[in-house]
ModelCIF file with pLDDT and N, C-alpha, C, O atoms, coordinates in Angstrom:
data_MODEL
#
_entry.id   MODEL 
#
_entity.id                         1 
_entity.type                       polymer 
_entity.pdbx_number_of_molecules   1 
#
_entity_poly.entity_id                      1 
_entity_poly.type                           'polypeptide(L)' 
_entity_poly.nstd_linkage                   no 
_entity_poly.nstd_monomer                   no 
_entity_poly.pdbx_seq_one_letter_code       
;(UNK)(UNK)(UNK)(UNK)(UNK)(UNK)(UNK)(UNK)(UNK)(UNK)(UNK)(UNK)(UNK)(UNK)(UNK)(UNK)
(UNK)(UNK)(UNK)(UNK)(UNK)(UNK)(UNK)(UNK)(UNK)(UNK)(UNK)(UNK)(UNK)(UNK)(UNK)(UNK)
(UNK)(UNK)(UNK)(UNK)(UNK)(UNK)(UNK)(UNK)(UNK)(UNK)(UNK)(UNK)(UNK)(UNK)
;
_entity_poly.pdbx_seq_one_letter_code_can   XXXXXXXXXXXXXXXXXXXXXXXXXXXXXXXXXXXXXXXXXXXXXX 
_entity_poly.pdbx_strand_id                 A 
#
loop_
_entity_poly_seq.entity_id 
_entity_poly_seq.num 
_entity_poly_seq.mon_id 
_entity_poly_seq.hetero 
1 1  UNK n 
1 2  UNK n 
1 3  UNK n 
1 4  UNK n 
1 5  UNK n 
1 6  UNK n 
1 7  UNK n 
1 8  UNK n 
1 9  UNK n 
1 10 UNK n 
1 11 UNK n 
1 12 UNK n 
1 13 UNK n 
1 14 UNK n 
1 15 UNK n 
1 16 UNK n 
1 17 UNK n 
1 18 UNK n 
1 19 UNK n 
1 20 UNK n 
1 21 UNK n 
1 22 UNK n 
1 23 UNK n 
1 24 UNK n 
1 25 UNK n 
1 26 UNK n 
1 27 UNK n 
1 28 UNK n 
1 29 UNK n 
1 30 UNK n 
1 31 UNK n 
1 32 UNK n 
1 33 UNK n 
1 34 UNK n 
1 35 UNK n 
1 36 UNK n 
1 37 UNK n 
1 38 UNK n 
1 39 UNK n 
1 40 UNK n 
1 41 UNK n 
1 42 UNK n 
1 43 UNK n 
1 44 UNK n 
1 45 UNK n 
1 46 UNK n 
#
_struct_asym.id          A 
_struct_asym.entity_id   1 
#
loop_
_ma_qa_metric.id 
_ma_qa_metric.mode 
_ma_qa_metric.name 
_ma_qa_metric.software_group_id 
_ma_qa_metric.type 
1 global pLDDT . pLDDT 
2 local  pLDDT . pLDDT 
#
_ma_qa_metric_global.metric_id      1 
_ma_qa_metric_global.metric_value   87.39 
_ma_qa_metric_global.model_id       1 
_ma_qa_metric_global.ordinal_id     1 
#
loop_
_ma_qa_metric_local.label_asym_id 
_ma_qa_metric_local.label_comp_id 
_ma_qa_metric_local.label_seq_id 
_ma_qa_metric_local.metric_id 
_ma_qa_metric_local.metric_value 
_ma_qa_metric_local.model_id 
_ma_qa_metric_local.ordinal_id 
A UNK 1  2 94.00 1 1  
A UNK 2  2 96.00 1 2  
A UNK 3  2 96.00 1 3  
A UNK 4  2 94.00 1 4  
A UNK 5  2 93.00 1 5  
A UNK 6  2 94.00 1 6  
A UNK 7  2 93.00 1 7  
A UNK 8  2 93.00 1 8  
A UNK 9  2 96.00 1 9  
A UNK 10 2 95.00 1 10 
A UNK 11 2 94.00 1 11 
A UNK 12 2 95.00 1 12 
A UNK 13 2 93.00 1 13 
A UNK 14 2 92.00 1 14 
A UNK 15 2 95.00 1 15 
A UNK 16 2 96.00 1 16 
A UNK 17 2 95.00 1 17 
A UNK 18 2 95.00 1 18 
A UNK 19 2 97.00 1 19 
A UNK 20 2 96.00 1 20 
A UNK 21 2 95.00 1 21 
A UNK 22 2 96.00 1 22 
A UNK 23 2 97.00 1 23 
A UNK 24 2 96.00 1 24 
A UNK 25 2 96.00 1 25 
A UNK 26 2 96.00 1 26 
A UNK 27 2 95.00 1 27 
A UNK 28 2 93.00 1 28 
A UNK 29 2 91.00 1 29 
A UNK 30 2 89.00 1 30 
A UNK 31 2 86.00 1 31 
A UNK 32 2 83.00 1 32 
A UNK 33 2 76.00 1 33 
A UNK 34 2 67.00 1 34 
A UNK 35 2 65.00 1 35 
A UNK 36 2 78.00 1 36 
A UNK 37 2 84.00 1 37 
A UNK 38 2 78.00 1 38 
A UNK 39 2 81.00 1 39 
A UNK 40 2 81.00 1 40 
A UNK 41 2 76.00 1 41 
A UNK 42 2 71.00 1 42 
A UNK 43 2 67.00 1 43 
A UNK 44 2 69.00 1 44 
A UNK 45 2 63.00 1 45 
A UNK 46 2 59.00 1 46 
#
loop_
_atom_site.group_PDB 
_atom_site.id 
_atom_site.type_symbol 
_atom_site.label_atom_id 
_atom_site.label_alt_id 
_atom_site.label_comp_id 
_atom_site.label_asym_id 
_atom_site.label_entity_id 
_atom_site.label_seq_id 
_atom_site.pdbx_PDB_ins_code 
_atom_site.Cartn_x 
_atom_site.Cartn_y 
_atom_site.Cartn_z 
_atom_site.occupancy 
_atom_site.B_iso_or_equiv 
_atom_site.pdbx_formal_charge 
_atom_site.auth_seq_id 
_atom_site.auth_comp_id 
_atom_site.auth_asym_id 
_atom_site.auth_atom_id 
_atom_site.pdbx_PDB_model_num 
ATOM 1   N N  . UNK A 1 1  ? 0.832   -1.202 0.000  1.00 94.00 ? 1  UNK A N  1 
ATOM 2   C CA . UNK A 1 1  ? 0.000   0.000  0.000  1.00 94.00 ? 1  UNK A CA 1 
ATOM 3   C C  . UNK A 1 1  ? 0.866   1.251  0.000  1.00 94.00 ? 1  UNK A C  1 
ATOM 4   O O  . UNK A 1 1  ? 0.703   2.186  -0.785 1.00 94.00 ? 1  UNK A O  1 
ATOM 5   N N  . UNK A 1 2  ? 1.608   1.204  0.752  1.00 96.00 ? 2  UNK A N  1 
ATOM 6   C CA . UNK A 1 2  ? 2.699   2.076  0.865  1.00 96.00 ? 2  UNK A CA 1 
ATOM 7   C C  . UNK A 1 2  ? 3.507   2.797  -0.272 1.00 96.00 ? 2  UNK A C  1 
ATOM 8   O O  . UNK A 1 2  ? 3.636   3.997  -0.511 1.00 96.00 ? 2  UNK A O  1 
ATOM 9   N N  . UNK A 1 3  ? 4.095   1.498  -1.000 1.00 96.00 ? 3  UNK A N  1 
ATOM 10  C CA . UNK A 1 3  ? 4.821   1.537  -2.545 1.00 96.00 ? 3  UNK A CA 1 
ATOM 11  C C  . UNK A 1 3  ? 4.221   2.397  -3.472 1.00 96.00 ? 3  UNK A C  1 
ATOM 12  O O  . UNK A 1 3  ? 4.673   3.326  -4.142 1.00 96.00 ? 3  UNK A O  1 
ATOM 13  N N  . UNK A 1 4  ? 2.581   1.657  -3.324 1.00 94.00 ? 4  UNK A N  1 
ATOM 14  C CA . UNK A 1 4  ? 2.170   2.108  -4.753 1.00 94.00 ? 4  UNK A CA 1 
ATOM 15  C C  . UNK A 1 4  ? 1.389   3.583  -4.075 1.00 94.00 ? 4  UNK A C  1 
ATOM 16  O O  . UNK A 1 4  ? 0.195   3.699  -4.352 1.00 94.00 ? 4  UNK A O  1 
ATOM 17  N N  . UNK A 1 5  ? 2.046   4.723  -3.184 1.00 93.00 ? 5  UNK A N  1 
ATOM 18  C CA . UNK A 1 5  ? 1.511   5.890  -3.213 1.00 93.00 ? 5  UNK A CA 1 
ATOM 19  C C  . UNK A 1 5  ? 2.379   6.692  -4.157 1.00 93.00 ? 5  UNK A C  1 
ATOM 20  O O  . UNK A 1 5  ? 2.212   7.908  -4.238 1.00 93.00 ? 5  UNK A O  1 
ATOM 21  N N  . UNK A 1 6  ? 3.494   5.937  -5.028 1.00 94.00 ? 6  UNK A N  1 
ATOM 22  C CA . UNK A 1 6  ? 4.753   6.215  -5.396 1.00 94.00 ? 6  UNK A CA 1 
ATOM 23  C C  . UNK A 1 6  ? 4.398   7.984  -5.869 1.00 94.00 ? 6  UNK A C  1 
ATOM 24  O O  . UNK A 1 6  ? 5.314   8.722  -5.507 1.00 94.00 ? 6  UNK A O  1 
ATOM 25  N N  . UNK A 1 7  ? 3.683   8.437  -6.318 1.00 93.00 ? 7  UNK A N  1 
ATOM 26  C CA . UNK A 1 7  ? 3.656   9.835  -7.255 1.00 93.00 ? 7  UNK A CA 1 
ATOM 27  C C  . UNK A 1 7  ? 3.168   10.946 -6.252 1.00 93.00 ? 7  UNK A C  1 
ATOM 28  O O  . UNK A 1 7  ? 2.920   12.101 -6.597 1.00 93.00 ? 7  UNK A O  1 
ATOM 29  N N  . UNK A 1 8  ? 3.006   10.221 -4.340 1.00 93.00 ? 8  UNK A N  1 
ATOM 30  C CA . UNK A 1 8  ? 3.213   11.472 -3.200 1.00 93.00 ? 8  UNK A CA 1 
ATOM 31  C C  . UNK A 1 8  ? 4.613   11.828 -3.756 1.00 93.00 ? 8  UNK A C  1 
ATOM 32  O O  . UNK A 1 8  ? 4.509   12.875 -4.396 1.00 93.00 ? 8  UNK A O  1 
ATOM 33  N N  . UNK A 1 9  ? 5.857   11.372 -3.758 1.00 96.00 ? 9  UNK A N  1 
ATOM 34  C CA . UNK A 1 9  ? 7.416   11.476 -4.030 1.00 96.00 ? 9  UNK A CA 1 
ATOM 35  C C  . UNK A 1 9  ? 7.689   12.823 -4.705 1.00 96.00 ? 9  UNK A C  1 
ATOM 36  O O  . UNK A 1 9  ? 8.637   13.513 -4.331 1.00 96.00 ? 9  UNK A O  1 
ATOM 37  N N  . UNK A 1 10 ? 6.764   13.260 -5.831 1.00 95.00 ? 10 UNK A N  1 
ATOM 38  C CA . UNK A 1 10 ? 7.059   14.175 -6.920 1.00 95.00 ? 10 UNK A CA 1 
ATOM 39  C C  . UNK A 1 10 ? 6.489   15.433 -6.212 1.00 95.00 ? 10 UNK A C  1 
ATOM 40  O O  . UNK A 1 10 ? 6.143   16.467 -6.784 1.00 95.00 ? 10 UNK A O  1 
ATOM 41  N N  . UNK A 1 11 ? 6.443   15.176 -4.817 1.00 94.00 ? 11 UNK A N  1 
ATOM 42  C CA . UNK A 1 11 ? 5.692   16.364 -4.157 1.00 94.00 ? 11 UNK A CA 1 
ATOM 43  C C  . UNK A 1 11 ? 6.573   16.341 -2.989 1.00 94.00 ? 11 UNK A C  1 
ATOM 44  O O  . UNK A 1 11 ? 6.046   15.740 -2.053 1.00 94.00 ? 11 UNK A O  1 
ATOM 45  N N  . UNK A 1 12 ? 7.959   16.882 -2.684 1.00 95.00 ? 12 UNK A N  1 
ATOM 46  C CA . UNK A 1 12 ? 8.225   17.167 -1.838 1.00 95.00 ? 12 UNK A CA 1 
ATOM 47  C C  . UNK A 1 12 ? 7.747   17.492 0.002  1.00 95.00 ? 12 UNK A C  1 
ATOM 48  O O  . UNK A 1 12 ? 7.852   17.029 1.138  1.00 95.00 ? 12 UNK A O  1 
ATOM 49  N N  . UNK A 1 13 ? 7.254   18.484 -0.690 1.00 93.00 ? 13 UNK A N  1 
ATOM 50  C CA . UNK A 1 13 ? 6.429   19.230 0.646  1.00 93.00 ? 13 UNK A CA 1 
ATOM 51  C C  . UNK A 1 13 ? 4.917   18.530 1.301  1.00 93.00 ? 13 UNK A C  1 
ATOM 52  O O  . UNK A 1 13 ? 4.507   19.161 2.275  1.00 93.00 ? 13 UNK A O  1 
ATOM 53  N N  . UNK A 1 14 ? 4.184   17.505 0.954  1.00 92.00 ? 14 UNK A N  1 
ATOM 54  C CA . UNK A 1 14 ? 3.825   16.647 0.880  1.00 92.00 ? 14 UNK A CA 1 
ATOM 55  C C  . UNK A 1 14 ? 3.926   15.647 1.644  1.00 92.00 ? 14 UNK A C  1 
ATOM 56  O O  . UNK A 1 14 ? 3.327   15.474 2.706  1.00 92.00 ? 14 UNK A O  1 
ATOM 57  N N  . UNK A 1 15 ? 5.246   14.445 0.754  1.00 95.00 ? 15 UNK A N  1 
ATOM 58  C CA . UNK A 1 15 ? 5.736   13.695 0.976  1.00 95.00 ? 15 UNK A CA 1 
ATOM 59  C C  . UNK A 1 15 ? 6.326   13.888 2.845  1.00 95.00 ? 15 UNK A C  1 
ATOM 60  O O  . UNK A 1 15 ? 6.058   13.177 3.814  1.00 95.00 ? 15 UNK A O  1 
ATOM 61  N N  . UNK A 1 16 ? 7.002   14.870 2.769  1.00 96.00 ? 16 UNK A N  1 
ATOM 62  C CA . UNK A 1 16 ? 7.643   14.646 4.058  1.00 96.00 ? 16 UNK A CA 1 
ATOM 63  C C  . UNK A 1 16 ? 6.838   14.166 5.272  1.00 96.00 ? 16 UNK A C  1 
ATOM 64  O O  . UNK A 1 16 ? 6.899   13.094 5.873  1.00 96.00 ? 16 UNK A O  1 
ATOM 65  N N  . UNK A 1 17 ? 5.960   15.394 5.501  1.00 95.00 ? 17 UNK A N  1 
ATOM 66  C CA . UNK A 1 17 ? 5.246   15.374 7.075  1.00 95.00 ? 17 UNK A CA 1 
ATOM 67  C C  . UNK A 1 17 ? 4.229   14.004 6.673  1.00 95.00 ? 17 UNK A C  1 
ATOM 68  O O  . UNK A 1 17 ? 3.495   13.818 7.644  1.00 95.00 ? 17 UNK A O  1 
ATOM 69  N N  . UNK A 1 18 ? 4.011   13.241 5.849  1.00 95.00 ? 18 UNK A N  1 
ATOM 70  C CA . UNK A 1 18 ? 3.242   12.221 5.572  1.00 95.00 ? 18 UNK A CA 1 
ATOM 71  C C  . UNK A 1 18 ? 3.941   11.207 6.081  1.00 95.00 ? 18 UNK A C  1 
ATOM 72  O O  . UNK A 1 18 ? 3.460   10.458 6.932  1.00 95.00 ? 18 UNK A O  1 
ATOM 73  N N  . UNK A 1 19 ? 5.497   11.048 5.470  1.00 97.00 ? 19 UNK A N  1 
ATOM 74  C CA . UNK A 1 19 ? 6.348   9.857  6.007  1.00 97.00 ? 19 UNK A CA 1 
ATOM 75  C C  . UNK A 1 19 ? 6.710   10.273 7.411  1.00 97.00 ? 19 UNK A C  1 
ATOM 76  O O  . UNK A 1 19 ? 7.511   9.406  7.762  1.00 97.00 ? 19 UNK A O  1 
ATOM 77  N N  . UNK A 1 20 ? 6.580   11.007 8.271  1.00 96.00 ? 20 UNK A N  1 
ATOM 78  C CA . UNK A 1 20 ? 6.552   11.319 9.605  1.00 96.00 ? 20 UNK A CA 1 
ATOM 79  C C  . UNK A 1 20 ? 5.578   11.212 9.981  1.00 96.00 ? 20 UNK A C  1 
ATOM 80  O O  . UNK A 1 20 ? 5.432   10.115 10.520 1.00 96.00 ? 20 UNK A O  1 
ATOM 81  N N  . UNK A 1 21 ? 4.998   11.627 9.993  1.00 95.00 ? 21 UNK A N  1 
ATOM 82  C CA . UNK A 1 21 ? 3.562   11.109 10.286 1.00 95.00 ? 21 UNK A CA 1 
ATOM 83  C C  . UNK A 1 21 ? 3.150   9.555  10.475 1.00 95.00 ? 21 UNK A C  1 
ATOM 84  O O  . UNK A 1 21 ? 2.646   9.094  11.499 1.00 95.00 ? 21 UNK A O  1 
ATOM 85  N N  . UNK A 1 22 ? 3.439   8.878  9.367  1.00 96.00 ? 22 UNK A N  1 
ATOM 86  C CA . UNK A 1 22 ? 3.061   7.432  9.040  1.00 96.00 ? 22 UNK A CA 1 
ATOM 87  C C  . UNK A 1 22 ? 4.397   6.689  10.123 1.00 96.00 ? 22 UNK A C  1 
ATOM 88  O O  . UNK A 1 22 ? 4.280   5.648  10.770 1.00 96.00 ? 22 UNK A O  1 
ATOM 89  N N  . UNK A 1 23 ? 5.190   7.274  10.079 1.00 97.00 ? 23 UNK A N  1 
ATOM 90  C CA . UNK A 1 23 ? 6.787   7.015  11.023 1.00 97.00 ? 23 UNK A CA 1 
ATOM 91  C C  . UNK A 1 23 ? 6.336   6.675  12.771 1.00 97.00 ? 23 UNK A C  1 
ATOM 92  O O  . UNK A 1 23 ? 6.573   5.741  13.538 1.00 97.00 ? 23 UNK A O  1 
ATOM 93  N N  . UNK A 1 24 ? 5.474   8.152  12.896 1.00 96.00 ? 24 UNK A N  1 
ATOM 94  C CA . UNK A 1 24 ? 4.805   7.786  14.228 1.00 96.00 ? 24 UNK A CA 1 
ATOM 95  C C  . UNK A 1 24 ? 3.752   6.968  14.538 1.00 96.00 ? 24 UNK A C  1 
ATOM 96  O O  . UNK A 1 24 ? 3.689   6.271  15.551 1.00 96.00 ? 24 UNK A O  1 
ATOM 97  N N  . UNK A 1 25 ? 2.887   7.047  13.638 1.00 96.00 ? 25 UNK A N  1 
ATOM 98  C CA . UNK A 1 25 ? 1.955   5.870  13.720 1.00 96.00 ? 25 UNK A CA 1 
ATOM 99  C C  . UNK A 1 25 ? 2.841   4.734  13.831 1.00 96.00 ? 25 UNK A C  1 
ATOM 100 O O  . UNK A 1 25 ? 2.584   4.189  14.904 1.00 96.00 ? 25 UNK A O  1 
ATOM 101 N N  . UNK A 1 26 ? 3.689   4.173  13.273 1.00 96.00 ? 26 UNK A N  1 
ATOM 102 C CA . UNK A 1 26 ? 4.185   2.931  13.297 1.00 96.00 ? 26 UNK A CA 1 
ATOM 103 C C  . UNK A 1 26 ? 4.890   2.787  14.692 1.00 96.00 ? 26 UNK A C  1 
ATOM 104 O O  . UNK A 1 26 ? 5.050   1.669  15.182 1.00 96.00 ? 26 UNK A O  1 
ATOM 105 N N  . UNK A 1 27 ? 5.304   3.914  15.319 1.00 95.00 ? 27 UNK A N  1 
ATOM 106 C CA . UNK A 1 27 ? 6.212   3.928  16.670 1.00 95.00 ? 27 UNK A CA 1 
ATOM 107 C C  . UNK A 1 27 ? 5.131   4.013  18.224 1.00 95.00 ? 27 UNK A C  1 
ATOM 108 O O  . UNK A 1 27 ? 5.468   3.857  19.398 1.00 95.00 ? 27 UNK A O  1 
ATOM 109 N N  . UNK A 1 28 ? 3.769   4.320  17.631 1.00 93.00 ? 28 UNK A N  1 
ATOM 110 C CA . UNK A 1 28 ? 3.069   4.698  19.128 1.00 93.00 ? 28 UNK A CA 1 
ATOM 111 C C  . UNK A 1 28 ? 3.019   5.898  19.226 1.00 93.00 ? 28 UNK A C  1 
ATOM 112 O O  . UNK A 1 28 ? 2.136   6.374  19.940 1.00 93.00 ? 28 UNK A O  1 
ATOM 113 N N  . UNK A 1 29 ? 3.844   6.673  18.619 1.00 91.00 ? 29 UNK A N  1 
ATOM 114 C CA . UNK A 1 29 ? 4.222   7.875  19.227 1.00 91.00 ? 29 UNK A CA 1 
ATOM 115 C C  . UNK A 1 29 ? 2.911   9.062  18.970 1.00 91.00 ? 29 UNK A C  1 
ATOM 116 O O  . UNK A 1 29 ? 1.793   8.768  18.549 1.00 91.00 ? 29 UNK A O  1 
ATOM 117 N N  . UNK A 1 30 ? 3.408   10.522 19.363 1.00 89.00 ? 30 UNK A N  1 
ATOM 118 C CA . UNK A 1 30 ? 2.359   11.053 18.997 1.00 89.00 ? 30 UNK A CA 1 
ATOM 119 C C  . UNK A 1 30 ? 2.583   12.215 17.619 1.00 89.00 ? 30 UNK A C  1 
ATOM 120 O O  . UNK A 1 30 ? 3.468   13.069 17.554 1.00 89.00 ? 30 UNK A O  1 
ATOM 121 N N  . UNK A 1 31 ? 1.543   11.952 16.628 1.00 86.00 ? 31 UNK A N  1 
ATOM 122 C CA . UNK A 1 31 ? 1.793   12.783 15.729 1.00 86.00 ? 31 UNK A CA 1 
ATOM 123 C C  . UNK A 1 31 ? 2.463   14.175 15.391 1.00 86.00 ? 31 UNK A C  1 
ATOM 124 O O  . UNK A 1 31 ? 1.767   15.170 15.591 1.00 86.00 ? 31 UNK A O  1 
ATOM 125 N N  . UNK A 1 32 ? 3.237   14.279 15.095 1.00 83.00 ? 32 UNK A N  1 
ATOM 126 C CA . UNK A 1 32 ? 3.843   15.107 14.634 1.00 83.00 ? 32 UNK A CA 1 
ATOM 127 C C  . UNK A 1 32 ? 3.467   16.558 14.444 1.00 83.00 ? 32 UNK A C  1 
ATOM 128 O O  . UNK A 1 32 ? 2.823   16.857 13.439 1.00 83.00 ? 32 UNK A O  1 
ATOM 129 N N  . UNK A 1 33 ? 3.845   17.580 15.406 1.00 76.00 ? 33 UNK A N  1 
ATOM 130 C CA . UNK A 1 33 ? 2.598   18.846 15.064 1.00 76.00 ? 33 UNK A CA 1 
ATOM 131 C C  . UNK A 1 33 ? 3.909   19.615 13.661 1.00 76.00 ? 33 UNK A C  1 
ATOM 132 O O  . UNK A 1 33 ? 5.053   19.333 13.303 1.00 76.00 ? 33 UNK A O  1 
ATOM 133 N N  . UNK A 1 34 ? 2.947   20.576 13.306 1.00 67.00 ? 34 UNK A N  1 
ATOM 134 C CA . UNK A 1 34 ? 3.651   21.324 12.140 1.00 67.00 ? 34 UNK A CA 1 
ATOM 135 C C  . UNK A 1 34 ? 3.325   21.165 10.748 1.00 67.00 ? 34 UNK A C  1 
ATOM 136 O O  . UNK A 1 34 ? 2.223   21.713 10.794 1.00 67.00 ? 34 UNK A O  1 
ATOM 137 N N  . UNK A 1 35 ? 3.444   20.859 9.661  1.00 65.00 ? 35 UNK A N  1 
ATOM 138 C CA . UNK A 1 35 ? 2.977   21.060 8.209  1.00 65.00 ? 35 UNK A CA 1 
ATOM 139 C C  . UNK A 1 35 ? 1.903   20.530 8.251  1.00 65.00 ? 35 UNK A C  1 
ATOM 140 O O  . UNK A 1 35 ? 2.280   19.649 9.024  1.00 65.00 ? 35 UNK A O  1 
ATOM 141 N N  . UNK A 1 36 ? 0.916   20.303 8.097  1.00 78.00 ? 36 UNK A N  1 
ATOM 142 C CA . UNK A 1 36 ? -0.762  19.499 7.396  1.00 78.00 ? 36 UNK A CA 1 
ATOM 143 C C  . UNK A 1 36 ? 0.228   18.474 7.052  1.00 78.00 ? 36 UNK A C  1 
ATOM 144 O O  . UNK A 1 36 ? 1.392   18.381 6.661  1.00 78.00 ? 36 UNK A O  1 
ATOM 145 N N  . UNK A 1 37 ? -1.125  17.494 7.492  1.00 84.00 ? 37 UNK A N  1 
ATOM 146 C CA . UNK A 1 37 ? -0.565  15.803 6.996  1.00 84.00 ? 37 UNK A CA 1 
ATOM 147 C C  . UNK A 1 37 ? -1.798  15.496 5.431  1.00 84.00 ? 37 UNK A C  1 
ATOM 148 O O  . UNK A 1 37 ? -2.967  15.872 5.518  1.00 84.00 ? 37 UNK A O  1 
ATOM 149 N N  . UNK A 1 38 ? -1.287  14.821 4.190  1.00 78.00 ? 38 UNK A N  1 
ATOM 150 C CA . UNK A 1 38 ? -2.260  14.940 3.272  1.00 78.00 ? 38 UNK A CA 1 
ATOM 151 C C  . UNK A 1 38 ? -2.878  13.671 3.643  1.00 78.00 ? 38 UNK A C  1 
ATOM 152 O O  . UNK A 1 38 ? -2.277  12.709 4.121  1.00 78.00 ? 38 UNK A O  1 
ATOM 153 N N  . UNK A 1 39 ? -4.178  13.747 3.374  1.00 81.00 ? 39 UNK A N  1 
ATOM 154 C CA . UNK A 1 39 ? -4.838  12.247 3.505  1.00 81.00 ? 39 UNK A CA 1 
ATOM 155 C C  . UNK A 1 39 ? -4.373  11.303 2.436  1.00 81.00 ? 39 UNK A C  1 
ATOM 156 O O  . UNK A 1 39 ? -4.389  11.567 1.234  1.00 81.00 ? 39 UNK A O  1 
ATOM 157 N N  . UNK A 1 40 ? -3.944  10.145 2.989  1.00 81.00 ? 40 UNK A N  1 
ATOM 158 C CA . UNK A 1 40 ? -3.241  9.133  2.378  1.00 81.00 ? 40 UNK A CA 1 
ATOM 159 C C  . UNK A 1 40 ? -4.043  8.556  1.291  1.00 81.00 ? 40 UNK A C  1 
ATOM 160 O O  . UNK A 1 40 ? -3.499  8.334  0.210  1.00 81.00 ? 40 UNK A O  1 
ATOM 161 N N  . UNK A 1 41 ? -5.313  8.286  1.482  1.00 76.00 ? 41 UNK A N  1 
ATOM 162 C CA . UNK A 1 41 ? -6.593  7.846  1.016  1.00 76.00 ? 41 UNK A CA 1 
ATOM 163 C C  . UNK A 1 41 ? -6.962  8.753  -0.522 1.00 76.00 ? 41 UNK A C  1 
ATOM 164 O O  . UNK A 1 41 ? -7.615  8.224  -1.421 1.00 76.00 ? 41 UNK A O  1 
ATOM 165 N N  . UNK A 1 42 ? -6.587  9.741  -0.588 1.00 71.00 ? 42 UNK A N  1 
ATOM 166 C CA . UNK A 1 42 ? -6.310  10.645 -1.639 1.00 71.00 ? 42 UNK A CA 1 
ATOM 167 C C  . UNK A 1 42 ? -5.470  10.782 -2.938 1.00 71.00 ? 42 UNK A C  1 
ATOM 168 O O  . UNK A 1 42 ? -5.669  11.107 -4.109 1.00 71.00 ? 42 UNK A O  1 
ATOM 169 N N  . UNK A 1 43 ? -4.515  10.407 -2.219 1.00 67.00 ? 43 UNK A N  1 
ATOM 170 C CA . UNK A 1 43 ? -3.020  9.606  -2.844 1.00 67.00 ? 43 UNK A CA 1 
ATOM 171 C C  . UNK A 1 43 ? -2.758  8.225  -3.390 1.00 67.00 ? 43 UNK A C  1 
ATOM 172 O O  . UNK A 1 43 ? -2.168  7.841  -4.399 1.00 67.00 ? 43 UNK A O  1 
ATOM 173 N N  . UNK A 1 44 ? -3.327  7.649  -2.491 1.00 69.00 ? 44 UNK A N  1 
ATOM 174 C CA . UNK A 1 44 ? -3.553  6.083  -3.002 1.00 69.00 ? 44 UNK A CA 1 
ATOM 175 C C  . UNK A 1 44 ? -4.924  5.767  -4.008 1.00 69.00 ? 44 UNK A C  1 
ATOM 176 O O  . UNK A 1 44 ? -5.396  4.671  -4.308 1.00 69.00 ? 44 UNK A O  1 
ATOM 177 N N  . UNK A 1 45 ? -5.312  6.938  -4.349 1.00 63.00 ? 45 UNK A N  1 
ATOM 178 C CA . UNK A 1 45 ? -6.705  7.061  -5.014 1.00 63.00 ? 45 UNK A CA 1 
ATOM 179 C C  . UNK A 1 45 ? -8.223  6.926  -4.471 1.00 63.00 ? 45 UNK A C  1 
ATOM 180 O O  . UNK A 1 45 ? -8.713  6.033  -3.780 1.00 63.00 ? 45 UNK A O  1 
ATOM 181 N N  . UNK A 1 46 ? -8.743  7.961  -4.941 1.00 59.00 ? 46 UNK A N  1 
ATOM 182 C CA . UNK A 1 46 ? -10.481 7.303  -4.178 1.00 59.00 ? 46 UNK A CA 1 
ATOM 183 C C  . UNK A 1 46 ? -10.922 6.429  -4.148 1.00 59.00 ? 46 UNK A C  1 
ATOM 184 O O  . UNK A 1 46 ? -12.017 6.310  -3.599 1.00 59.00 ? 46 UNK A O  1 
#
């Protein structure tokens, strides 16, 4: 699921706070405050 968001990549500003984001989800931790996170669901298509 992950892989095929491949064309977040061509979006820098985007991409980042998403893979941090998704970084903390995977750790427990707590989300990341600072840039808007894009909905993943968007990216991976409707």
């Amino acid at each position: 699921d992950i892989r095929s968001a491949r064309g977040l990549f061509f979006y820098p500003q985007q991409a980042a706070p998403l893979v941090a984001a998704l970084k903390a989800a995977a750790e427990g931790a707590p989300q990341p405050a600072g840039a808007a996170v894009p909905d993943l669901r968007e990216l991976l298509g409707a």
